[in-house]
Protein backbone atom coordinates (compact mmCIF):
# COMPACT_ATOMS: atom_id res chain seq x y z
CA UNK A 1 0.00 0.00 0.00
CA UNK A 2 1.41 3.46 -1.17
CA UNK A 3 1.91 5.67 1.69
CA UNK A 4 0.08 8.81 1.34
CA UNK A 5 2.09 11.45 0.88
CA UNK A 6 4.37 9.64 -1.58
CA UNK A 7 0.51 9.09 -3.31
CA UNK A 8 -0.11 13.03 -3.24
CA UNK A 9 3.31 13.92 -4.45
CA UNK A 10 2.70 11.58 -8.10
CA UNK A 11 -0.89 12.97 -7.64
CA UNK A 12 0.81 16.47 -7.59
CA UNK A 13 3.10 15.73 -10.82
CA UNK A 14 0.70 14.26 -12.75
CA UNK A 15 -1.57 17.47 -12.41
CA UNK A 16 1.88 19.46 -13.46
CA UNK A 17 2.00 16.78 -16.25
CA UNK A 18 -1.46 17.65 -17.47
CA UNK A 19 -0.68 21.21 -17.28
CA UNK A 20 2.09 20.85 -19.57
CA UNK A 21 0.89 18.56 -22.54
CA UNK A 22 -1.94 20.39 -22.40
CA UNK A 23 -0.02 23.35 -23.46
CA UNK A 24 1.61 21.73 -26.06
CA UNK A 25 -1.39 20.54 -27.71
CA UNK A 26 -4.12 23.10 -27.44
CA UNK A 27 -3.03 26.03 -29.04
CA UNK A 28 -3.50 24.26 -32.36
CA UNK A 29 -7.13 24.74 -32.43
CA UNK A 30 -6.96 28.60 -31.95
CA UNK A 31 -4.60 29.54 -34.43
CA UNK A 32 -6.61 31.46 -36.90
CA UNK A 33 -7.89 33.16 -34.18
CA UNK A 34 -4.25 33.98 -32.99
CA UNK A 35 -3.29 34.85 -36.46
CA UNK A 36 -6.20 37.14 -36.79
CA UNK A 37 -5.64 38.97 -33.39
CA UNK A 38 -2.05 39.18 -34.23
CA UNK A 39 -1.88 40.56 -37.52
CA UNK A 40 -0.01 37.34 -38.54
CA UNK A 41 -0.62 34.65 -40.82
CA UNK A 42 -1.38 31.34 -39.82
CA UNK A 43 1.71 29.80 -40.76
CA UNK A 44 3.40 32.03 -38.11
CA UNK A 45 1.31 31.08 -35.47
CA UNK A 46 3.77 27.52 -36.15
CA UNK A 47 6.62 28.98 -34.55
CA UNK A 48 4.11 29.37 -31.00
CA UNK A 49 3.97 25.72 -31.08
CA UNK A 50 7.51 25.10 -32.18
CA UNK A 51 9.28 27.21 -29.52
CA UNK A 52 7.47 25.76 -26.75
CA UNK A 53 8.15 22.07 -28.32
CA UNK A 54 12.34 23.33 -29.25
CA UNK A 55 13.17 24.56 -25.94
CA UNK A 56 11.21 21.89 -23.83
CA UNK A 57 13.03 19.18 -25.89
CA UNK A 58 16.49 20.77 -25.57
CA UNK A 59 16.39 21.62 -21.78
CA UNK A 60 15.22 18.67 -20.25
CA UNK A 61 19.19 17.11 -20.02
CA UNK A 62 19.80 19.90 -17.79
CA UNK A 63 17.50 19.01 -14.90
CA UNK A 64 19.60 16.28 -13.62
CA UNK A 65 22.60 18.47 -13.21
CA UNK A 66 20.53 21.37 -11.53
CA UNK A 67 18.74 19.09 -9.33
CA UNK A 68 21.99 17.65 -7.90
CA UNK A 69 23.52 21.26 -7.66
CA UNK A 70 20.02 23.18 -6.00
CA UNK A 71 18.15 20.38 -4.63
CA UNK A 72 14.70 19.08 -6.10
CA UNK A 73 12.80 21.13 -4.03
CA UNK A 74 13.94 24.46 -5.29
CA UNK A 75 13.86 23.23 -8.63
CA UNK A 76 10.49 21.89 -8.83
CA UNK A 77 9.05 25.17 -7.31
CA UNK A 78 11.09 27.30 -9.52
CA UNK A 79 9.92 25.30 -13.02
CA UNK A 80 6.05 25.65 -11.74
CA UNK A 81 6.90 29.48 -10.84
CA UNK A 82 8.37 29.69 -14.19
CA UNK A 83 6.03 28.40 -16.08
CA UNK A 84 2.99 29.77 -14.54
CA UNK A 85 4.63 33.21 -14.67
CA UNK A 86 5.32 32.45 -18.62
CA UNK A 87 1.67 31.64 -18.98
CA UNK A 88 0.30 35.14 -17.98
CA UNK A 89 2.90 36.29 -20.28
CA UNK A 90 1.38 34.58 -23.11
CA UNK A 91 -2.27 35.44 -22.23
CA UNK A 92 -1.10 39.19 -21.96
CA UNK A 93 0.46 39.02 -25.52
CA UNK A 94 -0.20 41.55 -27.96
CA UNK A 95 2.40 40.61 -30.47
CA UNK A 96 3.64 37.48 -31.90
CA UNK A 97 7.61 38.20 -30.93
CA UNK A 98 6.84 38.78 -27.25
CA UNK A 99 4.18 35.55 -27.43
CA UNK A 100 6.68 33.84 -28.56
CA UNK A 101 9.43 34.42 -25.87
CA UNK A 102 6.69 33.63 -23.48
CA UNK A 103 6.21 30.63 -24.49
CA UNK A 104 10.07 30.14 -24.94
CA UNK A 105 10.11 30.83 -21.04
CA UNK A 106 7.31 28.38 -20.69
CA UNK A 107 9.41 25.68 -22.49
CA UNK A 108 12.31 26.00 -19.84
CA UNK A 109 9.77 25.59 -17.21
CA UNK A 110 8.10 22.39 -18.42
CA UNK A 111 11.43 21.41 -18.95
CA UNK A 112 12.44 21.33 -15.81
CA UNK A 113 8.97 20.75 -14.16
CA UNK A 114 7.52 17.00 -14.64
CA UNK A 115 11.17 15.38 -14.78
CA UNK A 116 12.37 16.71 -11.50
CA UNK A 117 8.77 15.89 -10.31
CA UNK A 118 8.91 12.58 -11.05
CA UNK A 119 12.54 12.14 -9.65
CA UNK A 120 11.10 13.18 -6.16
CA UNK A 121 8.19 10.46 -6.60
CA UNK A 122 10.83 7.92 -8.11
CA UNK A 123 13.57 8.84 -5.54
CA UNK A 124 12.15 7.38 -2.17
CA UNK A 125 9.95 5.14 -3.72
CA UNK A 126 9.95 1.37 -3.07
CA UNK A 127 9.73 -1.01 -6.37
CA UNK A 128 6.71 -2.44 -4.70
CA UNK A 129 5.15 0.70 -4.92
CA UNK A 130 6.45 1.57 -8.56
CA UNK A 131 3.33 0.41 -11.02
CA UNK A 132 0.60 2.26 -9.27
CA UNK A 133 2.83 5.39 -8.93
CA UNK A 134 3.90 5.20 -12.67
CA UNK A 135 0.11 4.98 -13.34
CA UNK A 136 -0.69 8.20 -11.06
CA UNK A 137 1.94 10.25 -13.26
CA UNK A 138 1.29 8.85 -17.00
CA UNK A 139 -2.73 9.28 -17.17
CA UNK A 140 -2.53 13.13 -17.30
CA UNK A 141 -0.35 12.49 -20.10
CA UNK A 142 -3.13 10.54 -21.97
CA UNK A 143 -5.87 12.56 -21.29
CA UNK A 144 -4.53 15.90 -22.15
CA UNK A 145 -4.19 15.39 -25.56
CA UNK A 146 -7.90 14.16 -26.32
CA UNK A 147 -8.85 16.74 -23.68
CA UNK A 148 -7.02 19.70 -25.86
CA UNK A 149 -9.24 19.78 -29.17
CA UNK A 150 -12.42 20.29 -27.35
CA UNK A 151 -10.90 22.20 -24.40
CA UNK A 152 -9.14 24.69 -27.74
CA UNK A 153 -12.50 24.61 -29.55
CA UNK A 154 -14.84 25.61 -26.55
CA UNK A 155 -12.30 28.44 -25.39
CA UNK A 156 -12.14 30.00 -29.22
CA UNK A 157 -16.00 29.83 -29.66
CA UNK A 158 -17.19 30.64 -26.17
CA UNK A 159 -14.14 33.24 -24.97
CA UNK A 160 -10.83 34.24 -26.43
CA UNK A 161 -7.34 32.68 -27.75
CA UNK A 162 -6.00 33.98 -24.22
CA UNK A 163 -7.46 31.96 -22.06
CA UNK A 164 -5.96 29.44 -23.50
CA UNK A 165 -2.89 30.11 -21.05
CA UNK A 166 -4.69 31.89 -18.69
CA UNK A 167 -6.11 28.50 -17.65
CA UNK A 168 -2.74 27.68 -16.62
CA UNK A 169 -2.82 30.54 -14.27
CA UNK A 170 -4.77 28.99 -11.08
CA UNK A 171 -3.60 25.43 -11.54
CA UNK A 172 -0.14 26.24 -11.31
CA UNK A 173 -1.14 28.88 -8.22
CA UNK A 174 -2.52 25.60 -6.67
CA UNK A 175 0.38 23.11 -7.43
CA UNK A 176 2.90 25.46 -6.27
CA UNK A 177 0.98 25.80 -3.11
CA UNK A 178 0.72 22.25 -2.46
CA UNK A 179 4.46 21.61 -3.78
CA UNK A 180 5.52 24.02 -1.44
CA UNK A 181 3.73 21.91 1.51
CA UNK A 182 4.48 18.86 0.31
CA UNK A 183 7.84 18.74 -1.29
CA UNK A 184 10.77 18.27 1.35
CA UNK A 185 14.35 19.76 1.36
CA UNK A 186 16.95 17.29 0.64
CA UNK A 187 20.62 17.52 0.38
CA UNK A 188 22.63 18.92 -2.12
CA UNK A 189 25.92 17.82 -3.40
CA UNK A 190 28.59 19.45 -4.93
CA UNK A 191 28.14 18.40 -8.88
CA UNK A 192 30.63 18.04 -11.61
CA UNK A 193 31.67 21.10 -13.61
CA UNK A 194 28.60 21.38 -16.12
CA UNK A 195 29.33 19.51 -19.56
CA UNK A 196 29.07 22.81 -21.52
CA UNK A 197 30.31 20.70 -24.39
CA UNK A 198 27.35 17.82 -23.54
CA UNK A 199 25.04 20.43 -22.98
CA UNK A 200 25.57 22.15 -26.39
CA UNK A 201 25.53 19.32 -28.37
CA UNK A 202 22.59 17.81 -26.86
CA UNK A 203 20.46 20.83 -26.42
CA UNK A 204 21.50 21.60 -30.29
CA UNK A 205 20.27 17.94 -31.52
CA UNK A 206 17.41 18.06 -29.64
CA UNK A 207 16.56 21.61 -30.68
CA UNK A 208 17.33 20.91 -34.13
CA UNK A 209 15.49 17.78 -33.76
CA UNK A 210 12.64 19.55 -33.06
CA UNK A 211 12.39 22.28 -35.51
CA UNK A 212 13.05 19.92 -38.36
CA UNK A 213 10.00 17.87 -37.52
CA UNK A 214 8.07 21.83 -37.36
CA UNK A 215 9.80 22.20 -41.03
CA UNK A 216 8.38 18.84 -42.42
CA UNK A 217 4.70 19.47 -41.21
CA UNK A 218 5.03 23.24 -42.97
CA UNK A 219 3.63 22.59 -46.74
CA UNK A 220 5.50 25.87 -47.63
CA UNK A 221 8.82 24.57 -46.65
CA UNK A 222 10.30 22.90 -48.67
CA UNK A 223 12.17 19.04 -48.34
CA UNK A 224 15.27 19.41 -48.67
CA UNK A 225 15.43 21.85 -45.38
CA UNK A 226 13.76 19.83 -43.37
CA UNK A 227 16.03 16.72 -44.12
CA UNK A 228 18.85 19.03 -44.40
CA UNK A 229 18.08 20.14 -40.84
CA UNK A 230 16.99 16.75 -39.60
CA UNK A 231 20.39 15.40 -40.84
CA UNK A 232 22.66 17.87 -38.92
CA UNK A 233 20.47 17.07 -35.54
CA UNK A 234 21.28 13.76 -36.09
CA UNK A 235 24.80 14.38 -36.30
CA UNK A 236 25.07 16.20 -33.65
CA UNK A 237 23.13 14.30 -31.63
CA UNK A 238 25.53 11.56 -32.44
CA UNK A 239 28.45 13.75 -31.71
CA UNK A 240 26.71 14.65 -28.00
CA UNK A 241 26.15 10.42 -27.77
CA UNK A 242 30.09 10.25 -28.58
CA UNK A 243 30.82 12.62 -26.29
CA UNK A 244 28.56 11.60 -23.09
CA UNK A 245 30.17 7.93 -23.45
CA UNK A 246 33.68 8.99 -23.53
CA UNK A 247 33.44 12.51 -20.63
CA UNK A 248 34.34 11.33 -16.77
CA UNK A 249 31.45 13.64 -15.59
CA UNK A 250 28.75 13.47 -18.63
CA UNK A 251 25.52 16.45 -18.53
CA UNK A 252 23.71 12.68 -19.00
CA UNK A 253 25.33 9.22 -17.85
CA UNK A 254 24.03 6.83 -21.49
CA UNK A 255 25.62 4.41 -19.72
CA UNK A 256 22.55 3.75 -17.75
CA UNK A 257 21.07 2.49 -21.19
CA UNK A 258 22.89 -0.82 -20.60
CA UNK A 259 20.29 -1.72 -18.62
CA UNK A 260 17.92 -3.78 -21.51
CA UNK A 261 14.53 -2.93 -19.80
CA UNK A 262 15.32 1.10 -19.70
CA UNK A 263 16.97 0.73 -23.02
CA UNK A 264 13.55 -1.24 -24.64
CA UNK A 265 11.60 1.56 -22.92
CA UNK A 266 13.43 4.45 -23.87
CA UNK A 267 12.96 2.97 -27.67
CA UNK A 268 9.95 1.01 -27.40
CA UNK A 269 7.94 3.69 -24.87
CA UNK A 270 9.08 6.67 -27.13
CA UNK A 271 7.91 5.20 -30.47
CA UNK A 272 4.37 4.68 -28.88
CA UNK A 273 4.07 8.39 -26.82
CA UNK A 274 4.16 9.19 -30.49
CA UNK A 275 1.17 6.86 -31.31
CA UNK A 276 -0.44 8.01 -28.23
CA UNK A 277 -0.05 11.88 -28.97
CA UNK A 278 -0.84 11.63 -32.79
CA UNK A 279 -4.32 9.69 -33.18
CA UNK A 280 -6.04 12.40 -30.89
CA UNK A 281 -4.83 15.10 -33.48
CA UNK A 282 -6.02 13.29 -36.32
CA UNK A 283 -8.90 11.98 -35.66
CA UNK A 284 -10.65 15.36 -35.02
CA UNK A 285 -9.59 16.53 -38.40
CA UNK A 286 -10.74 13.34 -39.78
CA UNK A 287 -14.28 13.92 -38.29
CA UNK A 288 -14.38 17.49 -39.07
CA UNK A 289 -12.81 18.07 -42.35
CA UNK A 290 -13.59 15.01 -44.11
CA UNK A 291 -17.08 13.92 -42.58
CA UNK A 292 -18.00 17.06 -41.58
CA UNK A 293 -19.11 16.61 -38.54
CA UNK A 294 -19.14 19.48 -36.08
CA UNK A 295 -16.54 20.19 -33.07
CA UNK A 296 -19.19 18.85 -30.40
CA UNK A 297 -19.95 16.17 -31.96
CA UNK A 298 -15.85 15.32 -32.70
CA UNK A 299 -14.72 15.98 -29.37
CA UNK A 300 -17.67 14.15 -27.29
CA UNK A 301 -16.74 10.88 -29.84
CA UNK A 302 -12.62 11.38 -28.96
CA UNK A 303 -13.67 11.76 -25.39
CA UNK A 304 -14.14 7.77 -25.42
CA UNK A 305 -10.33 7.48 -25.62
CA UNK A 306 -10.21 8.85 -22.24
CA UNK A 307 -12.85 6.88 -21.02
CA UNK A 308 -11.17 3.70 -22.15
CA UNK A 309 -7.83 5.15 -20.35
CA UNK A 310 -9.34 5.73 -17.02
CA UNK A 311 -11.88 2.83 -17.51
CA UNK A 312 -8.77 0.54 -17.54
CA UNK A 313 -6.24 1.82 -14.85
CA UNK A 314 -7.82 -0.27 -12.04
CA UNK A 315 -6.92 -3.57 -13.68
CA UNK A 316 -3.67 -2.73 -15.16
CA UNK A 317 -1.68 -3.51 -12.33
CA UNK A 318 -3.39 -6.98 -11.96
CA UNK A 319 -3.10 -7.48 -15.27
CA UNK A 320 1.08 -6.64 -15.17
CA UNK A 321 0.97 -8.77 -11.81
CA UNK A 322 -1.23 -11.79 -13.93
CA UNK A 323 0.97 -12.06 -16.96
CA UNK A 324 4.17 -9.83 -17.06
CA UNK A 325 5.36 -7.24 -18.38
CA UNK A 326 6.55 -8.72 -21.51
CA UNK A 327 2.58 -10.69 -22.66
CA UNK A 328 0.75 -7.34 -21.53
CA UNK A 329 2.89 -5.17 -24.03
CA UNK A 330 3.18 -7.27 -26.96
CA UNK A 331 -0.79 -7.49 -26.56
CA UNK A 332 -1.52 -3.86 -25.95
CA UNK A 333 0.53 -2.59 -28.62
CA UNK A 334 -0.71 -4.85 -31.51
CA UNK A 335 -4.11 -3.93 -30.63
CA UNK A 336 -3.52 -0.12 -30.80
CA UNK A 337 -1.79 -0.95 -34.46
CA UNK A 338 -5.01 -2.80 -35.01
CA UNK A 339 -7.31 -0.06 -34.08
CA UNK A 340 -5.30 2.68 -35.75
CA UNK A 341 -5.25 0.39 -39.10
CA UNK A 342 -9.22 -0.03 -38.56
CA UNK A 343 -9.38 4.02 -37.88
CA UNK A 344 -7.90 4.86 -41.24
CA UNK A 345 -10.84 2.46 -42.57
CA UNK A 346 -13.99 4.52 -40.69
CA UNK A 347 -15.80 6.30 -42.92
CA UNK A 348 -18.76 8.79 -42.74
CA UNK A 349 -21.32 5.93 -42.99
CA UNK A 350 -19.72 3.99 -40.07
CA UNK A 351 -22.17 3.22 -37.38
CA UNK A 352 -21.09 5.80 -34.53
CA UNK A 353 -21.44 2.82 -31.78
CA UNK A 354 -18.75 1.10 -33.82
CA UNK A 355 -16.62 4.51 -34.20
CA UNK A 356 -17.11 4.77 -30.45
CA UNK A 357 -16.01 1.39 -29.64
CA UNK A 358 -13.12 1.62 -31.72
CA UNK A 359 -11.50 4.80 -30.42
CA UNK A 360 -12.41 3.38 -26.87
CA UNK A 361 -10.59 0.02 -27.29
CA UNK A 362 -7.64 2.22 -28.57
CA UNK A 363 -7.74 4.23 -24.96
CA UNK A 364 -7.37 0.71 -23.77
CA UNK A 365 -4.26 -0.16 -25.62
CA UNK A 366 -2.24 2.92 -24.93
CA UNK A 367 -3.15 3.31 -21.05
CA UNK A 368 -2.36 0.33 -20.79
CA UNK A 369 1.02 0.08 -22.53
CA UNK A 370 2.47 2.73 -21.59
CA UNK A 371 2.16 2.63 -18.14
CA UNK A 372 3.93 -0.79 -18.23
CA UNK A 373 6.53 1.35 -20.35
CA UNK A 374 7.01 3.07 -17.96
CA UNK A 375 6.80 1.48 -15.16
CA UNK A 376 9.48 -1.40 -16.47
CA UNK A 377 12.13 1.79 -17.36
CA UNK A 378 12.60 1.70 -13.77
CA UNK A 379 12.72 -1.74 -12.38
CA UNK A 380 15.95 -2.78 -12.66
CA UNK A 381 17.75 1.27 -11.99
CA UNK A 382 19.48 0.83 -8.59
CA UNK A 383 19.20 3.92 -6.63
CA UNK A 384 22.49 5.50 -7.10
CA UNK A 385 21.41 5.65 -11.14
CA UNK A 386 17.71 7.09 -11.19
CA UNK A 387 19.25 10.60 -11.88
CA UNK A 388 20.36 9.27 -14.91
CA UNK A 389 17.91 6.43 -16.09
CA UNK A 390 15.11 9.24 -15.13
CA UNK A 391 16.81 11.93 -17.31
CA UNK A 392 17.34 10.09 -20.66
CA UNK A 393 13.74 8.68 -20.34
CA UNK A 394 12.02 11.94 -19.73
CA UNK A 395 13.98 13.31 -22.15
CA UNK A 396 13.02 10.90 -25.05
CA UNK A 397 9.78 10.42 -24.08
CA UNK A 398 8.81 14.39 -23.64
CA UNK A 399 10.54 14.54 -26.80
CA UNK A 400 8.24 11.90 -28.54
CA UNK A 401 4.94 12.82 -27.60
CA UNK A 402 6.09 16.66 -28.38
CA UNK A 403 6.99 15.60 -31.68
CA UNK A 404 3.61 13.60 -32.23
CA UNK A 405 1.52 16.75 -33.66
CA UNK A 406 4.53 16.84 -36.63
CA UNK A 407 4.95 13.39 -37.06
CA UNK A 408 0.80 13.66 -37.76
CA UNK A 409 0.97 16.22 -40.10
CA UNK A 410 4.21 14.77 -41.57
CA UNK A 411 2.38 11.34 -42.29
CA UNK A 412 -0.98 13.43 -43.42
CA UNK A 413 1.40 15.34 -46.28
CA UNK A 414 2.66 11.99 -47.44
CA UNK A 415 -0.67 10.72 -47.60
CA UNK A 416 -1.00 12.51 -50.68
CA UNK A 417 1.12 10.81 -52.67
CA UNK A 418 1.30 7.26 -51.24
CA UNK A 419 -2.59 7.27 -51.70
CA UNK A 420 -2.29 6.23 -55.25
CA UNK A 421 -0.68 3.28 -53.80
CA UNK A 422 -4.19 2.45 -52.41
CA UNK A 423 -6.97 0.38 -54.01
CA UNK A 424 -9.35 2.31 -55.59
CA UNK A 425 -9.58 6.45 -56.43
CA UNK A 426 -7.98 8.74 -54.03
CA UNK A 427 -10.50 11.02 -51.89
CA UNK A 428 -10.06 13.68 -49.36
CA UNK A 429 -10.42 10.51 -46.59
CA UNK A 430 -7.12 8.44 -48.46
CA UNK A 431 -4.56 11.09 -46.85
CA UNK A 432 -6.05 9.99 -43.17
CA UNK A 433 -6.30 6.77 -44.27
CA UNK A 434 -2.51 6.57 -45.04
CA UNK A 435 -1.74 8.49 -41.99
CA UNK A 436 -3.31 5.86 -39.65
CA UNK A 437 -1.43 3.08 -41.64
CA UNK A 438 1.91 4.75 -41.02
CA UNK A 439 0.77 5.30 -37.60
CA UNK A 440 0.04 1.47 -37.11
CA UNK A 441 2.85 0.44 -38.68
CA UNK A 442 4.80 2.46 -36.26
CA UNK A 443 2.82 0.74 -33.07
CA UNK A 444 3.89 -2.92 -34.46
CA UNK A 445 7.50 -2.09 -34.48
CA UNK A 446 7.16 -1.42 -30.95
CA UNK A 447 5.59 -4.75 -30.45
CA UNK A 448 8.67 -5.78 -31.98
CA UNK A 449 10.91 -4.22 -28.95
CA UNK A 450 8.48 -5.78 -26.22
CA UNK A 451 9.20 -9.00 -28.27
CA UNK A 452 12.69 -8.73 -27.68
CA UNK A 453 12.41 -8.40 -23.83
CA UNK A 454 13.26 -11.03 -21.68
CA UNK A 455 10.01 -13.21 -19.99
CA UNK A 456 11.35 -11.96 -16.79
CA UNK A 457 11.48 -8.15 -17.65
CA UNK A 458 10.28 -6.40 -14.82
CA UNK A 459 9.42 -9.47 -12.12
CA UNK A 460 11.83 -7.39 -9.06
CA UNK A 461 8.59 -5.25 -9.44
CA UNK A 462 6.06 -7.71 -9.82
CA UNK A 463 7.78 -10.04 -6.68
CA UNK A 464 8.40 -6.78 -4.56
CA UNK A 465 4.14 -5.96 -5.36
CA UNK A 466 3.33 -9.78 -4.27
CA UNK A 467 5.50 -9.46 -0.96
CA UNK A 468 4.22 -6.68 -0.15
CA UNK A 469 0.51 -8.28 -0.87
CA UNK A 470 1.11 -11.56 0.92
CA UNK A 471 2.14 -9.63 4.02
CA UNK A 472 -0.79 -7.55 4.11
């Protein structure tokens, strides 16, 4: 049984959690409405979304080596300072420049806000205790991007582009409170000179990473930038991996990675947060453009993904604690391949029980997948390396379900030409229908990684859960 005030601190980051992908998502909805209040065009109103996503993505490395140098405590209550502060900003905003350095500001926040919070649940934590507080933390992170169409679409019809952020405003009032209650001092230690060299090479990748994926989604932009851009990340993301192994006192210890059930959920768990984060974008856009359905009507359908997420979290631990780790994700992640394939076969005739069923048993699948994600990251970390292990998977994780918004429109503007591959005559529906085949084929290669994990992946968990049962 989880003590409670090691429940109300991953109660506590998984509202900061929310708070933050719901800023990365929602803004999408209200961007002719920005663009119009702004005196920008639309396209612009990209580089809102992009400089959250860029700095977010390239700071998170960084929250290791400031935690060990300030303590968590001051760190944690600094990010949610930071980025509540940020958020007025952005609702104050009267010009794109200054909206964007807002949400630049807001970035280095959520940066540093949910991966130092979830070293302070992770750090005194006993693996008995891990799978329920691993689900506490990763449900926010489901439900705010179904949440963040209808939440965008009610605040641009009923009120303003503003509140958008402003919404931010009391819930980060309120988890500051609490964090300041609830969070405890703990020692600092004298760190390592930074990495500067670590830390520009990563943040640069990462960055780069980032803005390349905001290049391929941009139908003005042409190809070759984006790949030329997405090639140099790479390489110097490769150069920062070089460089991290070879350092005494790395900005990140990769070295960590040799543990296999971090390493398959760093890969594996990344590939699907970009599953996750991508079928609640498209299927609104799917509903609205092409059936032409209205917003209500959209949303209230999507909103059965989150009912299939929360509908499932009491029996995923059973279920983890019945068959493994290894059975439950190899079964939850073909079945969200299967429903994505079946989503990019809906059409406007489908029968909206079936629709609804569909996008429900797809909540399902990814609630359930990747909490064991992320639950088995941690299993076999020994103390002395959660820093680390905690670091690289926040990192590529925050970085995948950032990126999942591009990688949807990426696999929409391909859907145009691979269409013609299709049976039959392209339609406005064979772009979407391509999209969700990509997307599908990306959820089976991570049931291809939980293939390659051993039976026993993740049992110190399950064994420490069934002592911990038998004895009370």
């Amino acid at each position: 049984m989880i003590d409670k005030p090691h429940r109300n601190k991953a109660l506590l980051v998984a509202g900061c959690f929310f708070m933050e992908m719901l800023d990365g998502t929602i803004v999408t909805t209200a961007a002719p409405q920005m663009a119009r209040s702004l005196h920008v065009s639309s396209a612009a109103i990209g580089l809102v979304i992009t400089s959250f996503l860029l700095t977010f993505a390239a700071l998170i490395p960084l929250s290791g080596w400031l935690t060990q140098k300030w303590g968590t405590r001051r760190v944690f209550l600094a990010a949610i300072a930071v980025f509540t502060l940020a958020s007025l900003g952005c609702a104050l905003s009267t010009t794109l420049p200054f909206l964007i350095a807002m949400r630049v500001l807001q970035g280095l926040g959520g940066a540093m806000m949910v991966p130092v919070g979830r070293l302070i649940v992770l750090g005194g934590a006993e693996k008995s205790d891990l799978m329920r507080l691993m689900s506490y933390i990763v449900w926010p992170g489901l439900m705010a991007p179904v949440l963040a169409p209808l939440a965008g679409g009610l605040i641009t019809t009923y009120a303003s582009w503003p509140w958008l952020f402003g919404i931010n405003i009391p819930l980060g009032v309120v988890a500051f409170g609490i964090g300041w209650r609830l969070i405890e001092a703990t020692p600092t230690a004298t760190p390592p000179r930074l990495d500067w060299v670590g830390v520009v090479l990563t943040c640069a990748g990462l960055g780069g990473l980032t803005y390349a994926a905001h290049l391929f989604s941009d139908t003005d932009i042409s190809w070759t930038a984006a790949i030329a851009t997405a090639l140099v990340s790479i390489g110097l993301l490769t150069a920062a991996a070089r460089h991290l192994l070879r350092t005494t006192a790395p900005l990140v210890n990769l070295r960590v990675l040799r543990i296999p059930t971090l390493r398959a959920s760093v890969g594996g768990g990344s590939l699907f947060w970009i599953v996750v984060g991508a079928g609640p974008f498209l299927l609104p856009l799917l509903f609205q453009n092409v059936f032409g359905w209205s917003a209500v009507k959209s949303g209230a359908v999507v909103l059965f993904i989150f009912v299939g997420n929360i509908g499932i979290k009491p029996s995923t631990t059973p279920l983890l604690n019945r068959f493994g780790f290894r059975p439950v994700l190899v079964g939850s992640t073909l079945v969200m391949a299967l429903t994505m394939a079946a989503a990019g076969l809906l059409t406007a005739g489908t029968p909206i029980v079936l629709t609804c069923a569909l996008v429900l048993v797809s909540g399902i699948a990814r609630s359930v997948a990747l909490t064991a994600f992320t639950t088995v990251a941690f299993s076999d970390v020994p103390p002395e390396q959660m820093r680390d292990a905690n670091s690289i998977s926040a990192t590529a994780n925050q970085l995948a379900a950032g990126l999942a918004i591009a990688v949807s429109a990426i696999a929409l503007r391909a859907g145009g030409p691979l269409g013609h591959l299709l049976p039959g005559t392209p339609d406005a529906r064979t772009a979407y229908t391509v999209a969700f085949l990509i997307l599908a084929v990306i959820s089976v290669c991570v049931t291809g990684t939980a293939l390659r994990l051993h039976p026993d992946a993740g049992n110190r968990v399950r064994r420490a859960q069934t002592a911990v049962a038998v004895k009370g």
